[in-house]
Protein backbone atom coordinates (compact mmCIF):
# COMPACT_ATOMS: atom_id res chain seq x y z
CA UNK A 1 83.49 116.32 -205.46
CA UNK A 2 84.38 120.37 -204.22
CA UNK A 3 80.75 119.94 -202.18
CA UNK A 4 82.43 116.39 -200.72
CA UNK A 5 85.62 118.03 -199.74
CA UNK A 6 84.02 120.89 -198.07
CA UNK A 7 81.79 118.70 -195.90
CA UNK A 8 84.53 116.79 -194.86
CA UNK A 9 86.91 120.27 -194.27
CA UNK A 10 83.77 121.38 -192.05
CA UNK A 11 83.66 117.72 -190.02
CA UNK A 12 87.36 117.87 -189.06
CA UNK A 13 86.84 121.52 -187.82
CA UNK A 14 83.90 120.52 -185.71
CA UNK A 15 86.25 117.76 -184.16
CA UNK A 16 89.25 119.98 -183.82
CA UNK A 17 86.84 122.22 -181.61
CA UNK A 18 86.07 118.90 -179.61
CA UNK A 19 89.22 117.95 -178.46
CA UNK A 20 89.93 121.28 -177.82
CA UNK A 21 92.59 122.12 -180.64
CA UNK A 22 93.02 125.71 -181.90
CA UNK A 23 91.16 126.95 -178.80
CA UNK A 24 93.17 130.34 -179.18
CA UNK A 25 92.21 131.42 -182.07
CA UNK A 26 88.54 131.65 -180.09
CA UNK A 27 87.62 134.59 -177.84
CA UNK A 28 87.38 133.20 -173.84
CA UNK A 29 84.68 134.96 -172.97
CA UNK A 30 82.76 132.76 -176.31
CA UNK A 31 84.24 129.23 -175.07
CA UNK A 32 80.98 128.77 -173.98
CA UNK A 33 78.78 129.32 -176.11
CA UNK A 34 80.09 126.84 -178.80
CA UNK A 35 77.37 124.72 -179.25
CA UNK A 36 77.24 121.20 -178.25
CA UNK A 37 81.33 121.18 -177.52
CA UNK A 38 82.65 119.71 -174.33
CA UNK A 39 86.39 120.65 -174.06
CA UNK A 40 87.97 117.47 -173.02
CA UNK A 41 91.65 118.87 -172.37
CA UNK A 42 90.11 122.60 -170.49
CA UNK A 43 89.73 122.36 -166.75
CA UNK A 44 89.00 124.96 -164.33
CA UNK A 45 92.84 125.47 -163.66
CA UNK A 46 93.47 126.62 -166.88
CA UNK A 47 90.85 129.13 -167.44
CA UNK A 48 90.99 130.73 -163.84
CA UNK A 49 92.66 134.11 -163.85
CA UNK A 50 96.38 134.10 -162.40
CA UNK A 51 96.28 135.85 -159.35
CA UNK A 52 99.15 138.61 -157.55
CA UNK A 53 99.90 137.01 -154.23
CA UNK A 54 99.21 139.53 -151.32
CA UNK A 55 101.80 137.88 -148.10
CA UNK A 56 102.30 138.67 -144.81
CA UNK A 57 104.93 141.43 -144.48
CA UNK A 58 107.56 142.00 -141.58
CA UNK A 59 106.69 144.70 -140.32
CA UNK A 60 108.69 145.12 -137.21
CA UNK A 61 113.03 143.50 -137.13
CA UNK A 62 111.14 140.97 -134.36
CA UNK A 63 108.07 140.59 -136.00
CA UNK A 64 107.68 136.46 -136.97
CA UNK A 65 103.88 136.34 -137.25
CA UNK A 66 101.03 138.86 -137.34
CA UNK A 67 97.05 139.12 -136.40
CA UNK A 68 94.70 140.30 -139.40
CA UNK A 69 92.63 143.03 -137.47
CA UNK A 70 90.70 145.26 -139.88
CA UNK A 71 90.81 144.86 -143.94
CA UNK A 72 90.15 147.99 -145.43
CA UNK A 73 89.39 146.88 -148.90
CA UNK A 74 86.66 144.56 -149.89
CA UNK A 75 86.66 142.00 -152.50
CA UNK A 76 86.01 143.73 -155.48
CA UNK A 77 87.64 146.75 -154.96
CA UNK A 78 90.28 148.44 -157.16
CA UNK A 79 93.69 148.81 -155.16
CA UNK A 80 96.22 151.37 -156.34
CA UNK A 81 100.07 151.48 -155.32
CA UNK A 82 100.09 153.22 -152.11
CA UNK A 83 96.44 151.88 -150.91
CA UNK A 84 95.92 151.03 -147.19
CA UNK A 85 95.07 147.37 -147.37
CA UNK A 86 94.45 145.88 -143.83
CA UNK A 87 95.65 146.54 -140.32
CA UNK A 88 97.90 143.82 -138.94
CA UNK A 89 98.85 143.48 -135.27
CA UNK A 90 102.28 143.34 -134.89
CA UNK A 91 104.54 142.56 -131.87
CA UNK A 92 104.99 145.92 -131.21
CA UNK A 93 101.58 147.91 -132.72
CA UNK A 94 98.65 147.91 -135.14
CA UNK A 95 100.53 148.75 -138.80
CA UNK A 96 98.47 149.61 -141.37
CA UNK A 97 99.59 147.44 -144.79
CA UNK A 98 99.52 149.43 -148.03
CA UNK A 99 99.71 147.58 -151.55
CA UNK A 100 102.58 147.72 -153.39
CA UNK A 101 100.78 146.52 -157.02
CA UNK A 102 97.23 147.76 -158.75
CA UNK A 103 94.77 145.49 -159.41
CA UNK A 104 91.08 144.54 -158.00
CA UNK A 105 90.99 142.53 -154.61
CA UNK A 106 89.85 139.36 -156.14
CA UNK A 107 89.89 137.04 -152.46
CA UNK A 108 90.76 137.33 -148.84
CA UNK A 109 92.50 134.36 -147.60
CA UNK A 110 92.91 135.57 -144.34
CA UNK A 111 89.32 137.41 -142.65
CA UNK A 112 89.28 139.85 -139.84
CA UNK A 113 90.78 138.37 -136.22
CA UNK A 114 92.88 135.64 -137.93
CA UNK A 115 95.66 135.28 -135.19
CA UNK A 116 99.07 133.94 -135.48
CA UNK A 117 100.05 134.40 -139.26
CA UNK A 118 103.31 133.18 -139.94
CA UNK A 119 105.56 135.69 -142.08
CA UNK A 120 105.02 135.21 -145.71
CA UNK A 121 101.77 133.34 -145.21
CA UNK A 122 99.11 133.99 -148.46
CA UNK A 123 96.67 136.54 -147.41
CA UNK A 124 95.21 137.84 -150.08
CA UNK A 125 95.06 137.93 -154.10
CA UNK A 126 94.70 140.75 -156.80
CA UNK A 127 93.95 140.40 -160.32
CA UNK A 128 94.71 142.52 -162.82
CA UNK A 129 92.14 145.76 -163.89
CA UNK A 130 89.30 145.05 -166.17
CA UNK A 131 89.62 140.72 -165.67
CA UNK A 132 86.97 139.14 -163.75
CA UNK A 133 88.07 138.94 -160.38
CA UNK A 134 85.94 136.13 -159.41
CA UNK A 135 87.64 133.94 -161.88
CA UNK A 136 90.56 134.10 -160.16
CA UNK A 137 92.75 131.29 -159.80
CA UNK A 138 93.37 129.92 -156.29
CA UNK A 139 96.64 128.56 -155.65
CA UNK A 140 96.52 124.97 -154.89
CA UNK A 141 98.98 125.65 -151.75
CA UNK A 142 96.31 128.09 -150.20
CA UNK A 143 95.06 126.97 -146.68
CA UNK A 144 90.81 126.20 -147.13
CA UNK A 145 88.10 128.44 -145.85
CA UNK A 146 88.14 126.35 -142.56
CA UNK A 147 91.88 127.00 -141.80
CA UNK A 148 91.54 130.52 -142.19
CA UNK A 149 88.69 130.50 -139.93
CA UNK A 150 88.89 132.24 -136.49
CA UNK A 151 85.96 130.11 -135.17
CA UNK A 152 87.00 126.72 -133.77
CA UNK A 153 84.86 124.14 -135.39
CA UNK A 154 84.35 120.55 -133.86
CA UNK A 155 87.81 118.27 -134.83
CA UNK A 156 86.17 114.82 -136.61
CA UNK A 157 88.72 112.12 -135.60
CA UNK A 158 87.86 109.60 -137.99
CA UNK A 159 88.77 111.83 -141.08
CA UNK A 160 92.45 113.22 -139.75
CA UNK A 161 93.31 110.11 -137.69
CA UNK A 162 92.77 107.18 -140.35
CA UNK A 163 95.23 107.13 -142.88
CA UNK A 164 95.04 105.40 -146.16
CA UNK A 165 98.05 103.08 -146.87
CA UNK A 166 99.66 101.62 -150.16
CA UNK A 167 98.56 97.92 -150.55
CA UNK A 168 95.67 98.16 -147.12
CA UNK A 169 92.18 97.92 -148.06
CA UNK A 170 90.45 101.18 -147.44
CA UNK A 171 88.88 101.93 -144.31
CA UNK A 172 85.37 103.13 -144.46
CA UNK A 173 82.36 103.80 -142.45
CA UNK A 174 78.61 103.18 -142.46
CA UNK A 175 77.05 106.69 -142.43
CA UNK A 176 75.02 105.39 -138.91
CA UNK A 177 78.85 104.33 -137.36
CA UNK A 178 79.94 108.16 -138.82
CA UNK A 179 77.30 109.57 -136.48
CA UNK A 180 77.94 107.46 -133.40
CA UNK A 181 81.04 108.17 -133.59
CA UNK A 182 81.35 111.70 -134.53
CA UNK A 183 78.40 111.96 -131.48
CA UNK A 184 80.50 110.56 -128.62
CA UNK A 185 84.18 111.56 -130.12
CA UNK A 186 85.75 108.36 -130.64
CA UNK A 187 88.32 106.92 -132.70
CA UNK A 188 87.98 103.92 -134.64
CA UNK A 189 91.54 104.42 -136.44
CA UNK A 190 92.45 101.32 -134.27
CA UNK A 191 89.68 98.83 -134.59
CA UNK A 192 89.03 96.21 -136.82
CA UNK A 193 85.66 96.76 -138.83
CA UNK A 194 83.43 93.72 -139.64
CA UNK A 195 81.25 94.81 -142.34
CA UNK A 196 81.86 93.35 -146.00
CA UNK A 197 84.71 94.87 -148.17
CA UNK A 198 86.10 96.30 -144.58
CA UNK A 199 83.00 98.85 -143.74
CA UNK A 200 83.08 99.99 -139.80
CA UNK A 201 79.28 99.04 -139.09
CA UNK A 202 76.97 99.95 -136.66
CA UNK A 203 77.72 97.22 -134.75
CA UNK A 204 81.13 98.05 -134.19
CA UNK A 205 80.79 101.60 -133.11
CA UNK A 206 78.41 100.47 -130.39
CA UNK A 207 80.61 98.01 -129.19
CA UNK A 208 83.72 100.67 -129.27
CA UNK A 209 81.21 103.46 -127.45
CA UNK A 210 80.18 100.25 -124.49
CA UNK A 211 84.07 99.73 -124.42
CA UNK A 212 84.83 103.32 -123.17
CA UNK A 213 81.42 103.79 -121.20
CA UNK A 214 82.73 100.69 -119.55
CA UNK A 215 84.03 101.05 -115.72
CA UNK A 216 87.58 100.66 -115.12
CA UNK A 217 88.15 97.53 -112.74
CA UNK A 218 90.59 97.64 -110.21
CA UNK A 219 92.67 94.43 -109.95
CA UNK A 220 93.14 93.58 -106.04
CA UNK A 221 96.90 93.45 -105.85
CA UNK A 222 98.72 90.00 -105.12
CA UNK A 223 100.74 89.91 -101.66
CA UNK A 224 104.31 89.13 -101.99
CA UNK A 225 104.83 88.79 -98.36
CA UNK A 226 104.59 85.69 -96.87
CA UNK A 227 101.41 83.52 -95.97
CA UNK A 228 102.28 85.03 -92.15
CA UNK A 229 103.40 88.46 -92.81
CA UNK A 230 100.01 88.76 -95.29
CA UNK A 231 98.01 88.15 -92.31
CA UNK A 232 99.21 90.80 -90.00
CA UNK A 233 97.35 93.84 -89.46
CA UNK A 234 98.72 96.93 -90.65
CA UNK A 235 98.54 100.22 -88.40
CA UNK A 236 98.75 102.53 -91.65
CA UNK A 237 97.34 101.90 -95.16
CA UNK A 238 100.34 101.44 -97.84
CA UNK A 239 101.14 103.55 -100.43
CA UNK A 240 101.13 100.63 -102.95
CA UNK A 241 97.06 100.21 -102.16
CA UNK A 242 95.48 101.71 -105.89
CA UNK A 243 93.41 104.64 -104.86
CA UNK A 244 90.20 104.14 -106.20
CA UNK A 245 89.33 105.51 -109.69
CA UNK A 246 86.17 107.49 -108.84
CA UNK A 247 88.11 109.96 -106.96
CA UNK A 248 89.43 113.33 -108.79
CA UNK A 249 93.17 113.58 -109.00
CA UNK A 250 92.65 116.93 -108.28
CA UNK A 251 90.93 118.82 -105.59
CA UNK A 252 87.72 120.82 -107.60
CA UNK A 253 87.99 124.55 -106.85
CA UNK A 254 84.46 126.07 -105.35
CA UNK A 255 84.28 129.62 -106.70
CA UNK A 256 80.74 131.06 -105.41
CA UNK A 257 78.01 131.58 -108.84
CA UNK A 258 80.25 128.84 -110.84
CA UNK A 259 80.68 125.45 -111.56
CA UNK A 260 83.62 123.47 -109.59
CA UNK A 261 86.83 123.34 -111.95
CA UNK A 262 89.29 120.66 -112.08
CA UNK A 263 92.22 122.83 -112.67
CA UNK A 264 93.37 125.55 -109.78
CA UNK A 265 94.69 127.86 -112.72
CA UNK A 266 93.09 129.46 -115.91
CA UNK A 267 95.44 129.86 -118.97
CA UNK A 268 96.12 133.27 -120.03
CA UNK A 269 96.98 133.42 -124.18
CA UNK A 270 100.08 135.61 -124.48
CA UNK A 271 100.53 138.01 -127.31
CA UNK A 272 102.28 138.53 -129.58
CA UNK A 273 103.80 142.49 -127.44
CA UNK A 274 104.33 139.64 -124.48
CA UNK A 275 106.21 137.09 -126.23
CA UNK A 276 108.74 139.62 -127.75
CA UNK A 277 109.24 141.09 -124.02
CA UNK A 278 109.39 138.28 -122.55
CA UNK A 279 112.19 137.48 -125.23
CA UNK A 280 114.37 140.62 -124.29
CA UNK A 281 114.15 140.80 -121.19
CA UNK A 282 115.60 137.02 -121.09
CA UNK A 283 118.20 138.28 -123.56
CA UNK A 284 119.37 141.28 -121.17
CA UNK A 285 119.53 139.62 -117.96
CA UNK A 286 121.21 136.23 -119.47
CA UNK A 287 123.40 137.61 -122.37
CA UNK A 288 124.59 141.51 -121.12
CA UNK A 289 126.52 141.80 -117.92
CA UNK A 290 124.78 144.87 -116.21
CA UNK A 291 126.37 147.32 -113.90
CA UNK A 292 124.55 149.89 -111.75
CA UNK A 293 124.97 153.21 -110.29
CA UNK A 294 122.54 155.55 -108.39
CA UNK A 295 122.41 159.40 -107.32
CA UNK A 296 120.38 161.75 -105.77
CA UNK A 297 119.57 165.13 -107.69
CA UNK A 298 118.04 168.01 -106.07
CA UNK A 299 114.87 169.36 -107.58
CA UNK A 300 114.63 172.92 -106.37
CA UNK A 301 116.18 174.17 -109.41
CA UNK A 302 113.42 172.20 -111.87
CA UNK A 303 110.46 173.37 -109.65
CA UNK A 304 111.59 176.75 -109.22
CA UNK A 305 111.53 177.03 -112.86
CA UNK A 306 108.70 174.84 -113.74
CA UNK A 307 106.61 177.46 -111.86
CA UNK A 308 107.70 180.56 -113.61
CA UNK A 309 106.84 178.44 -116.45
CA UNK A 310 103.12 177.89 -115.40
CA UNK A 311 102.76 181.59 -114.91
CA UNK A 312 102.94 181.82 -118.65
CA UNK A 313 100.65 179.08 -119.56
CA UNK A 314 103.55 176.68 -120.43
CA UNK A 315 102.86 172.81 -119.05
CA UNK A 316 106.40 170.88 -118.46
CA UNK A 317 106.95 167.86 -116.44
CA UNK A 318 110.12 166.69 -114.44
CA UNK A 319 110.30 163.81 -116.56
CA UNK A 320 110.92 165.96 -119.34
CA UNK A 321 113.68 168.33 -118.16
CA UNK A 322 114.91 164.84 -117.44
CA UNK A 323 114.83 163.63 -121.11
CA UNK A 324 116.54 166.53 -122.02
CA UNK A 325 119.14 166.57 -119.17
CA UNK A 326 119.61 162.74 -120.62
CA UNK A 327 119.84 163.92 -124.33
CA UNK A 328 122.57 167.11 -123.28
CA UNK A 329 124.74 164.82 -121.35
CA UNK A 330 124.96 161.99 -124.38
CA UNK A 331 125.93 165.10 -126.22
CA UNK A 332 128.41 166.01 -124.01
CA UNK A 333 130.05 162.59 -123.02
CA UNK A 334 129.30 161.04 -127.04
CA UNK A 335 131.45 157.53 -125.83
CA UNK A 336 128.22 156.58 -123.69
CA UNK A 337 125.98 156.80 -126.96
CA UNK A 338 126.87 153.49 -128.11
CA UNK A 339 124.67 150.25 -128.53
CA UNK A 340 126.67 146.53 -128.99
CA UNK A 341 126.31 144.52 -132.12
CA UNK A 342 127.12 141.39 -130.72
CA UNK A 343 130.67 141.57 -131.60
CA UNK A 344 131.40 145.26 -130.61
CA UNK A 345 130.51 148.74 -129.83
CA UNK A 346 129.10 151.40 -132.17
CA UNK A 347 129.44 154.91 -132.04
CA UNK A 348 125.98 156.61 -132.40
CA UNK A 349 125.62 159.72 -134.27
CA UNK A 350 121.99 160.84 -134.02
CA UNK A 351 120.93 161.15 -129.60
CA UNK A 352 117.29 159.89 -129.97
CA UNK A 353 116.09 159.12 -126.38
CA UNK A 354 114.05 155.45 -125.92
CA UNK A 355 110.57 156.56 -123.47
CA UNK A 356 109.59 153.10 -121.95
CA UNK A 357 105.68 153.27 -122.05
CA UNK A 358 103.22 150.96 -120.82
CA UNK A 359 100.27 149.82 -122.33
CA UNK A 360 97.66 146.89 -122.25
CA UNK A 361 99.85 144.50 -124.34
CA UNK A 362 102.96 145.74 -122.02
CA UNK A 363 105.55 148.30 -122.22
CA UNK A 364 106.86 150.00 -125.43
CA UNK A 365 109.94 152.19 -126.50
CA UNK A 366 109.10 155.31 -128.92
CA UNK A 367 111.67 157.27 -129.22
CA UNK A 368 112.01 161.55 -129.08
CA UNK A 369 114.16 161.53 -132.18
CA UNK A 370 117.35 164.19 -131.77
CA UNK A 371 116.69 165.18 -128.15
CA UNK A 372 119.46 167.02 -127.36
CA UNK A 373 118.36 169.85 -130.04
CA UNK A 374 114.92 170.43 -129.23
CA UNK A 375 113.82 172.46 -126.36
CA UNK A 376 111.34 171.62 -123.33
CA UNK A 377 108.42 172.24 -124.94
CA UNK A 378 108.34 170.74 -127.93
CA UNK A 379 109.85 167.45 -125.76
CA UNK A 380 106.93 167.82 -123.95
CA UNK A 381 104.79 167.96 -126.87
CA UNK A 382 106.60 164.90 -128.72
CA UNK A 383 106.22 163.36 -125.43
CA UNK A 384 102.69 163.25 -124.89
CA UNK A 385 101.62 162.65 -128.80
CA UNK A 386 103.81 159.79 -128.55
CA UNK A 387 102.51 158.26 -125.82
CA UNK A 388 98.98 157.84 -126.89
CA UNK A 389 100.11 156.56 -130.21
CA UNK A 390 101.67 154.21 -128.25
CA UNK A 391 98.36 153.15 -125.95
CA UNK A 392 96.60 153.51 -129.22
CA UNK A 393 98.53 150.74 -130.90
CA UNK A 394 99.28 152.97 -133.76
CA UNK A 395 103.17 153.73 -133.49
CA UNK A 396 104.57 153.31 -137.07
CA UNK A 397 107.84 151.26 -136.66
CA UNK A 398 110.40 153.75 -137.36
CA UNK A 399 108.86 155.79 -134.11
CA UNK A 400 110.12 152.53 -131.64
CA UNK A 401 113.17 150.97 -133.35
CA UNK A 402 116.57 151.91 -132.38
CA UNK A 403 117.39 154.51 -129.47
CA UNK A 404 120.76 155.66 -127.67
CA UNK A 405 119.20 155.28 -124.07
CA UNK A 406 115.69 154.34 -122.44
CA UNK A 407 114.02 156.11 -119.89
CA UNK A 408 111.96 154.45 -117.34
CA UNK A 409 109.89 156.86 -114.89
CA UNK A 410 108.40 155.17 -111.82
CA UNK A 411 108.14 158.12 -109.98
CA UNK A 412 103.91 158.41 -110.63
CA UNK A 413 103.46 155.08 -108.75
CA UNK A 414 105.55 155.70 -105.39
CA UNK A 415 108.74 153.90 -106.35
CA UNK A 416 111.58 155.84 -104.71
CA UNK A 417 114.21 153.97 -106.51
CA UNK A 418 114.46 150.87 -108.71
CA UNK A 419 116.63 149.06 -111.26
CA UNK A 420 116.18 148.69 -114.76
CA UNK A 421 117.24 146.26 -117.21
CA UNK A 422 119.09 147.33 -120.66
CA UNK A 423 117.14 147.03 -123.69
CA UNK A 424 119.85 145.56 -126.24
CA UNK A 425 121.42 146.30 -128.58
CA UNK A 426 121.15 149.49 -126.45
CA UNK A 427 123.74 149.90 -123.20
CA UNK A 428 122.13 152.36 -120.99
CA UNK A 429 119.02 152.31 -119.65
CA UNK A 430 117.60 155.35 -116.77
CA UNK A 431 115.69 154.18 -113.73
CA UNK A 432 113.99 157.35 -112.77
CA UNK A 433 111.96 157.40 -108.94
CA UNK A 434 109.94 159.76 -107.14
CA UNK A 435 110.59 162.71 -105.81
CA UNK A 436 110.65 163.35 -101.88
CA UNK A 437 111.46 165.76 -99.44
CA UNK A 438 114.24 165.43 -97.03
CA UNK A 439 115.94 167.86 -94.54
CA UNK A 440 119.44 168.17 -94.10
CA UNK A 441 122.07 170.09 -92.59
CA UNK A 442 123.37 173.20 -94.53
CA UNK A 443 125.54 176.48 -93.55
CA UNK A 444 124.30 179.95 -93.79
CA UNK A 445 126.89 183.04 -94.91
CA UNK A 446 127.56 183.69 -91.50
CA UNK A 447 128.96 179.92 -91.19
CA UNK A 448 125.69 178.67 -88.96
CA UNK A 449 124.41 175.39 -89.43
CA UNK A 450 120.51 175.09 -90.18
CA UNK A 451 118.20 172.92 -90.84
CA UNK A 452 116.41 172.75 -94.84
CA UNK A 453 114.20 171.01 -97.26
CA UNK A 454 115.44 169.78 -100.10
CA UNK A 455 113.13 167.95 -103.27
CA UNK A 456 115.32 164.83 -103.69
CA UNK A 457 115.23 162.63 -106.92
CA UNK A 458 117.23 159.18 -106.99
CA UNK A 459 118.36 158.04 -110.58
CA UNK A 460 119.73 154.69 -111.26
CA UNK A 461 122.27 153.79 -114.42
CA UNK A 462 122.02 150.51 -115.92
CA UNK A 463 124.61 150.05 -118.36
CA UNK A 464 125.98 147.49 -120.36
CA UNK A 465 129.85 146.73 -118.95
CA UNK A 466 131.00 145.44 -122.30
CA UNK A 467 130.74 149.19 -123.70
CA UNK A 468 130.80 151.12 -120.76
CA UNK A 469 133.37 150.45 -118.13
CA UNK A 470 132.35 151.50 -114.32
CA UNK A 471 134.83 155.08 -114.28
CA UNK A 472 132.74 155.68 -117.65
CA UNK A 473 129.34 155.14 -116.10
CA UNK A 474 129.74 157.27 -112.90
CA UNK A 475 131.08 160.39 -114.90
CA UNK A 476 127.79 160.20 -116.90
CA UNK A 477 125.86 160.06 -113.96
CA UNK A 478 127.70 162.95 -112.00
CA UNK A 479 127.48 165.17 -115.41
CA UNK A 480 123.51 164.20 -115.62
CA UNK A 481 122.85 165.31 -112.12
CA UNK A 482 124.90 168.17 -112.82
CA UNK A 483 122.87 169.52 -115.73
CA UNK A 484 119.52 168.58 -113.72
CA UNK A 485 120.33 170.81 -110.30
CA UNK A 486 121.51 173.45 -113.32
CA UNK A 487 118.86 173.41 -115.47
CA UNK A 488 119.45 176.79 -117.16
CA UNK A 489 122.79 175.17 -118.50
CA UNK A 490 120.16 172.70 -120.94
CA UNK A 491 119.22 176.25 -122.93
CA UNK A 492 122.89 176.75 -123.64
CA UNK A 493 124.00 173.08 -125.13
């Protein structure tokens, strides 16, 4: 009887293990190994190892979707708090992302040169140290390896365009139709297949492939007029006659070495630097009404020093007595550093000066943090480092968001004198020219007119006339050209 009950003890065990009962009590890792058991109620789902979502950051206040350039971490890798994990293109620059969790890099959803990825998109998963990180469990939300695909693969009509509907017999298709039709690009969504059990034959892909090989006939037109009037001659062809339908609509363009194209334009993919530009600049000229302002600043004082300067081995530009002119007159007149926040002004209390700098992907801002309190040379200095950054693609966003004033030199490229538009929510922005030399009409001591040479400089003010009124605006502008035919006044402020 005890030898019956323990057979029977050791049967229901064996069953429990079956059906999958009590599977906790069993190491995962020995699942397995038990022999001869099939787990009826255990799918992959349930044994994959949850994963820490890695999404696409904002990196930038504009930012709304990013390019995966570089990942710096492989799968497999441990990641620490603090890692570097990929470098995303932003609107502005290349950011490198760091990881804000540990764990292993179990899979990259997004690869290298994915474009266009939409702001909290899945990129990546972790898994927690010492699990198997290619056990991990993919989310069933997560785009497939052909989404996340830079490559553009051929579209196959037949399985996107034909829909399965509630209460329709299913559409399907003879593997030699699939081929024909997958061959010539055609779509069959419409057509009514004539195979047994509704199967979209051979037949019927031939006869859909003759239908669009087939030559579009021109119907001759019927005559309104009457019998009479249809009978005289016309001295010019109307411009109800169909023209023919072998002729192009459009004239091919003959380009010597290439094929004739059909369109007279080529289409230029904007990025992501354009589209926020182009977004601004629409912003300032439609939404902030600009005023302007312009004066002309003698030089002679800025050379004069900027060669006693050289003499010691000490490299300054004009443009840079210029920021700091800019940065010592904010100082001095505080009620023109002010930006608008769409329903009024705000006082400023750091003077960081906004260089506009152009690169391949356009023009950027970085901004000389605290002007007014740094001296020529280490404006130079901040100057030039942040310039390359910026060409580089490598500004970090804090080093281009925000600014009391931009700066936009011209001079370099033989523009005397131009206009800028304000960057919002900034209200000034500094058109700066090229210098030139004029002669005009000056008295000695003695009272004597002569002739002399002057180094002229024209600056323009935009400035936004919600914040900054026109009286406002033009005492700036006399104080700045002040300070830059007096540049010996910049050491004292």
């Amino acid at each position: 009887m005890a030898a019956s009950l323990r057979l029977i003890h050791r049967c229901r065990g064996t069953i429990n293990r079956l059906l999958g009962r009590n599977l906790m009590r069993v190491p995962l890792g020995s699942l397995s190994q038990v022999a001869g058991c099939k787990f009826l109620h255990t799918t992959p789902e349930t044994l994959g190892i949850p994963a820490i979502k890695i999404t696409m950051p904002a990196l930038s206040p504009t930012m709304e979707e990013g390019n995966i350039m570089k990942w710096l971490k492989k799968e497999g890798e441990t990641v620490n708090v603090g890692d570097a994990l990929c470098e995303i293109e932003t609107d502005k620059a290349v950011v490198t992302m760091e990881s804000s969790d540990d764990g292993i890099l179990a899979k990259i959803m997004k690869e290298e040169g994915s474009k266009n990825v939409r702001l909290g998109a899945l990129i990546g998963l972790l898994v927690e140290e010492g699990q198997d990180w290619k056990q991990v469990d993919i989310p069933s939300d997560a785009p497939s390896e052909s989404v996340t695909s830079t490559a553009s693969s051929p579209t196959l009509p037949l399985a996107h365009k034909i829909e399965e509907h509630p209460g329709k017999e299913q559409f399907r298709l003879s593997p030699a139709a699939r081929n024909i039709l997958e061959t010539h690009g055609l779509d069959a969504s419409h057509c009514t297949p004539s195979g047994p059990r509704g199967i979209f034959t051979k037949e019927d892909a031939l006869k859909l492939l003759e239908q669009k090989q087939k030559p579009v006939e021109v119907k001759p037109m019927v005559s309104s007029l009457p019998p009479h009037q249809a009978r005289m001659p016309l001295s010019a062809p109307s411009a109800s006659v169909p023209i023919s339908a072998s002729r192009p609509p459009v004239t091919p363009v003959s380009v010597p070495g290439r094929p004739a194209s059909m369109s007279p334009f080529t289409e230029i993919p904007a990025s992501d630097t354009r589209r926020v530009i182009a977004k601004k600049l629409t912003e300032s000229k439609t939404t902030v009404p600009h005023a302007y302002a312009s004066a002309d600043c003698d030089l002679g004082a800025i050379l004069n020093l900027r060669q006693k300067m050289a003499k010691d081995d000490v490299k300054v530009s004009i443009n840079d007595f210029i920021i700091k002119a800019t940065a010592v007159t904010l100082k001095q007149m505080p009620d023109v550093n002010v930006t608008w926040n769409g329903e009024g002004p705000r006082q400023l209390q750091s003077i960081d000066i906004s260089i506009v700098t152009a690169t391949d992907q356009g023009f950027i801002t970085p901004i000389i943090k605290d002007a007014a309190s740094k001296g020529i040379q280490e404006i130079a200095a901040s100057a030039e480092a942040l310039a390359k950054k910026a060409r580089d693609g490598k500004l970090l966003p804090e080093e281009y968001q925000g600014g009391s004033l931009s700066i936009s030199d011209l001079g370099m490229f033989g523009v005397n004198s131009f206009i800028g538009l304000v960057i919002p929510p900034q209200a000034c922005i500094l058109a700066v020219g090229g210098s030139r030399t004029e002669l005009t009409v000056v008295e000695d001591e003695d009272g004597n007119e002569k002739l002399q040479q002057h180094q002229l400089l024209t600056i323009t003010l935009s400035s936004d006339g919600r914040v900054i009124d026109d009286e406002l605006a033009s005492k700036f502008l006399d104080t700045l050209k002040a300070n830059l035919e007096n540049p010996m006044h910049l050491a004292l402020c």
